[in-house]
Protein backbone atom coordinates (compact mmCIF):
# COMPACT_ATOMS: atom_id res chain seq x y z
CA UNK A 1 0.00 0.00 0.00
CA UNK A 2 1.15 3.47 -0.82
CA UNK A 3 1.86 6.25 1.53
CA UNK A 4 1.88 10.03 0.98
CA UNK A 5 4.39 11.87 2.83
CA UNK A 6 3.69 15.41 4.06
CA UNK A 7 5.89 17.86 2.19
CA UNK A 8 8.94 19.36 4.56
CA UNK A 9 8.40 22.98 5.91
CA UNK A 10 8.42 25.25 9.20
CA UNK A 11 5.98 27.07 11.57
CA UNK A 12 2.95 25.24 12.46
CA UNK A 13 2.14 22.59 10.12
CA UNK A 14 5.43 21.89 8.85
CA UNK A 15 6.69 18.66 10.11
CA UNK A 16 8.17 16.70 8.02
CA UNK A 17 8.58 13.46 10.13
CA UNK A 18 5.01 12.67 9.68
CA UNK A 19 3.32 10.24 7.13
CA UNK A 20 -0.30 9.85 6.22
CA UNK A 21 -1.34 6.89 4.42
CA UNK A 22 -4.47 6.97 2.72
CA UNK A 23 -6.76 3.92 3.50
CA UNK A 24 -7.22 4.06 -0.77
CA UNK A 25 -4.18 4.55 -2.04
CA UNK A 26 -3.00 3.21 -5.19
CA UNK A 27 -0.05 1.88 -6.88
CA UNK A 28 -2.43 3.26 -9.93
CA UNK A 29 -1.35 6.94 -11.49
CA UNK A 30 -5.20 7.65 -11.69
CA UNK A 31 -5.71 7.17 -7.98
CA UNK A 32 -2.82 9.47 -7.70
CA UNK A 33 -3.99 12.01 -10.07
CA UNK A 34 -7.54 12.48 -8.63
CA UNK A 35 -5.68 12.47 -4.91
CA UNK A 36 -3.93 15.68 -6.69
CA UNK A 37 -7.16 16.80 -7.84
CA UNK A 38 -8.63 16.87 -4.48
CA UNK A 39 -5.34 18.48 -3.25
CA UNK A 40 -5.72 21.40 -5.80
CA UNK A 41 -9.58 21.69 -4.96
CA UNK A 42 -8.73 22.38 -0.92
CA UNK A 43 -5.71 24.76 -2.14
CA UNK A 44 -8.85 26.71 -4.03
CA UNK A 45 -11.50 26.86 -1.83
CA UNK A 46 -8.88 27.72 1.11
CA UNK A 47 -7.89 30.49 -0.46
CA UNK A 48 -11.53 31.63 -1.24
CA UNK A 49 -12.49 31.43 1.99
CA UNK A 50 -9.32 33.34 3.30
CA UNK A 51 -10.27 35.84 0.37
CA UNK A 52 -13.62 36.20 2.12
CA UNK A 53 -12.47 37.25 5.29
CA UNK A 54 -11.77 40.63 3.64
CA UNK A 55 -14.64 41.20 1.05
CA UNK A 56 -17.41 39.96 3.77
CA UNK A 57 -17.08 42.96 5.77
CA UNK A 58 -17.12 45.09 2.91
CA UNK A 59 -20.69 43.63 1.93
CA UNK A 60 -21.67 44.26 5.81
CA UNK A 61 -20.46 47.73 5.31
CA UNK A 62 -22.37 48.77 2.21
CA UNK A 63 -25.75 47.22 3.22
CA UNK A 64 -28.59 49.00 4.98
CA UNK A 65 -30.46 46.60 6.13
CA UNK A 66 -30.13 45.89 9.58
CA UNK A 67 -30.91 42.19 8.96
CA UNK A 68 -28.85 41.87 6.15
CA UNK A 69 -25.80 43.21 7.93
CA UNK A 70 -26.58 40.68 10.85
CA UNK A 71 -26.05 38.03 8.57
CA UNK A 72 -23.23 39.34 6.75
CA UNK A 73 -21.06 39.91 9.92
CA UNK A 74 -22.74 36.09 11.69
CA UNK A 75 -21.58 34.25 8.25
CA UNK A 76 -17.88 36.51 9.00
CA UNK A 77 -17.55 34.67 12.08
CA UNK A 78 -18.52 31.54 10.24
CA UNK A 79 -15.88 31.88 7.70
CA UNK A 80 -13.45 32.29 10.60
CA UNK A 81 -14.04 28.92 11.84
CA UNK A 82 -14.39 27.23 8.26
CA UNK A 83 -10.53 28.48 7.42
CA UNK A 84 -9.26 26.85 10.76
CA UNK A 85 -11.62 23.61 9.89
CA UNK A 86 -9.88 23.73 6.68
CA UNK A 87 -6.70 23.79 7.85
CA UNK A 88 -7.64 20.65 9.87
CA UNK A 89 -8.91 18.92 6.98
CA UNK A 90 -5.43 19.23 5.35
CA UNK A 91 -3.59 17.71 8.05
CA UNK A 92 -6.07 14.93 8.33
CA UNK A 93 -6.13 14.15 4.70
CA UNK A 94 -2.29 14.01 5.16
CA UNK A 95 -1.26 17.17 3.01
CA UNK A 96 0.47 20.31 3.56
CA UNK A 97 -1.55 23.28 4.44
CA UNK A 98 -1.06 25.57 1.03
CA UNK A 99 -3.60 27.81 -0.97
CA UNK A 100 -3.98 28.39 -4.79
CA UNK A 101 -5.72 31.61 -5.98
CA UNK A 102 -9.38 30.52 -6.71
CA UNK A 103 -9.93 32.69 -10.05
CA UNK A 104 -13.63 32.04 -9.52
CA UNK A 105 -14.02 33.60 -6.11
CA UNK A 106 -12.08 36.78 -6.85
CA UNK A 107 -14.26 37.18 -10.61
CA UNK A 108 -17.16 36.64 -7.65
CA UNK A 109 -16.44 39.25 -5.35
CA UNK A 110 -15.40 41.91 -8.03
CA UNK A 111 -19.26 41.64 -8.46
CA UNK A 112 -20.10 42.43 -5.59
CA UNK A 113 -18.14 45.52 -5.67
CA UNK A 114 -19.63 46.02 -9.03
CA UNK A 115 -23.01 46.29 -7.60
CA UNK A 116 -21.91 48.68 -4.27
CA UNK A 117 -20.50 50.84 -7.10
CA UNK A 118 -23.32 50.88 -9.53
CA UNK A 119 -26.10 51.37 -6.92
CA UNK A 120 -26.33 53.73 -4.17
CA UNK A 121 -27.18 52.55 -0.59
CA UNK A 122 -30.49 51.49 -0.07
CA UNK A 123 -32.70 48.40 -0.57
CA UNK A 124 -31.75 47.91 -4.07
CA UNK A 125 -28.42 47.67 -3.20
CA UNK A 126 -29.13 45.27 -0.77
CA UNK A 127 -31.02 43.11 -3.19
CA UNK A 128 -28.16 43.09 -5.24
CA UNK A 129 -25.72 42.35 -2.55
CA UNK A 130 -27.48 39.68 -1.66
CA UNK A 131 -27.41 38.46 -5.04
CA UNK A 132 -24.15 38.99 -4.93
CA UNK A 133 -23.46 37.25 -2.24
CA UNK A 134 -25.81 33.97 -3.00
CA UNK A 135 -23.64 33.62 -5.61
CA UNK A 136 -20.66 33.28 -3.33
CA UNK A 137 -22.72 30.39 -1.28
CA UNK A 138 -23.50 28.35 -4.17
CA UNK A 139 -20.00 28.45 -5.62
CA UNK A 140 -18.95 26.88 -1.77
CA UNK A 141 -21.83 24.91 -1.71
CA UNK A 142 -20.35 22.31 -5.10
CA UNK A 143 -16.88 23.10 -3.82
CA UNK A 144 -17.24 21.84 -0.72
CA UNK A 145 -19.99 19.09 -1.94
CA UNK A 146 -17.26 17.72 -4.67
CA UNK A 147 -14.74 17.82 -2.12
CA UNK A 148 -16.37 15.73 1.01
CA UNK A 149 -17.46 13.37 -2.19
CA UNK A 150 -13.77 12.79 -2.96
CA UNK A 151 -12.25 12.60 0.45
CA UNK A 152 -15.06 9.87 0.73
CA UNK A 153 -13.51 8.16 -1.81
CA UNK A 154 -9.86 8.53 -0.85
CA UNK A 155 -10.65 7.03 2.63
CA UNK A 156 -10.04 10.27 3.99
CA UNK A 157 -13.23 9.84 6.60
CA UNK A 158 -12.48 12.50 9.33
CA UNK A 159 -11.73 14.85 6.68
CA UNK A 160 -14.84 14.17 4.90
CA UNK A 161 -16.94 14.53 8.38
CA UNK A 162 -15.52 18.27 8.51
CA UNK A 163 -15.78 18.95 4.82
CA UNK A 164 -19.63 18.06 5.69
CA UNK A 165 -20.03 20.08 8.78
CA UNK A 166 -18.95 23.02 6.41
CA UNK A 167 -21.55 22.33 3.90
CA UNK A 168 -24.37 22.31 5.96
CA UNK A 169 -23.03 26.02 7.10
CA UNK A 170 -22.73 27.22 4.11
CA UNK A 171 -26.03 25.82 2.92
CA UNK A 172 -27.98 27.39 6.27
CA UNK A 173 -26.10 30.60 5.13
CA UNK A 174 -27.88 30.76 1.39
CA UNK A 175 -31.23 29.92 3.45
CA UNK A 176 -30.66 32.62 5.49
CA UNK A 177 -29.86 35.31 2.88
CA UNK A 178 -32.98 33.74 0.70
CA UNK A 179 -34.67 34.79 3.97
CA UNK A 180 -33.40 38.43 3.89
CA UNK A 181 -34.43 39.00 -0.04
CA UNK A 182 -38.21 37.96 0.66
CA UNK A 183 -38.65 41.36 2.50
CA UNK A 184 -35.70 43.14 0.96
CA UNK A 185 -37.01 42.40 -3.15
CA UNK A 186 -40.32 43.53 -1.91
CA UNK A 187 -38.80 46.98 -0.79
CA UNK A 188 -36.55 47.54 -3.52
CA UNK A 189 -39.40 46.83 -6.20
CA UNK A 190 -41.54 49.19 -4.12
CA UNK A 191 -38.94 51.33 -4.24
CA UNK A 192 -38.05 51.07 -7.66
CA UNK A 193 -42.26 52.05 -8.13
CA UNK A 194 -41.53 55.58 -6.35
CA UNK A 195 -38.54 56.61 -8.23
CA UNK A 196 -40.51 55.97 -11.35
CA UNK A 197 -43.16 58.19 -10.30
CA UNK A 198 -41.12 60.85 -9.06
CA UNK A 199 -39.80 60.88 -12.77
């Protein structure tokens, strides 16, 4: 059976003396390649969620809904704890904890700024942020669903429990902002009505 040894390096998960064999390795260089492909997949979605830690509050900032910035700043705390459950799943899928820029999230977020630059603050901002921001969730949501899927399959079952754990958050989180835009798309089409009129 095959074993995957943990890349040397320093500071906190850099030891190179450890060894994590997968309970599916393969002598195979498919097995190997979709154990890379998994790799590459946490590297992206670690660095999204890192990347979020800095546009999130932005969002919060530019919303005026009370209940929209609630849930903003609660899924910011969220994210927190999903970058250091991350960093778990790494070590228990035996890997070295590493990002790779996730083109998809940053294209993501630059809409998000697109809409708190097109659209001044107000409830049709907020619809759009939460647009925006939906968009963000469902991106995570078939990251993170392809991912616990694979470590499934590599054996990697702890990994896969966590890799869960953040799905369901992230999937509460979309509820949750589907929530907000029931009262929010209400205003900002009323609102949308005035500014007609007014013209």
């Amino acid at each position: 059976m095959a074993t995957q040894k943990r890349r040397s390096g320093s500071g906190r998960y850099g030891n190179a003396s450890q060894t994590m064999t997968s309970p599916r390795a393969s002598k195979g260089s498919a097995a190997e390649e979709f154990k890379k492909l998994y790799e590459e997949g946490l590297r992206d979605i670690y660095w999204a969620e890192k990347h979020l830690l800095k546009a999130i509050p932005k969002l919060a900032k530019a919303a005026e809904s009370e209940e929209l910035t609630t849930a903003l700043q609660d899924h910011l705390t969220q994210t927190e704890g999903q970058v250091s459950r991350l960093e778990k799943v790494f070590v228990a899928s035996g890997l070295p904890v590493a990002s790779k820029k996730c083109e998809g999230m940053e294209g993501l977020t630059k809409e998000a700024d697109e809409v708190i630059e097109d659209h001044e603050r107000g409830s049709v901002r907020d619809a759009g942020l939460i647009m925006a921001a939906q968009k963000v969730e469902h991106y995570e949501i078939s990251g993170y669903g392809s991912l616990r899927s694979s470590a499934e399959v590599l054996g990697f079952t702890k990994a896969a429990s966590m890799l869960q754990e953040t799905l369901d958050e992230e999937s509460e989180a979309d509820k949750l902002l589907s929530k907000c835009a029931e009262t929010i798309n209400e205003e900002a089409f009323a609102h949308s009505g005035d500014s007609e009129e007014e013209n």
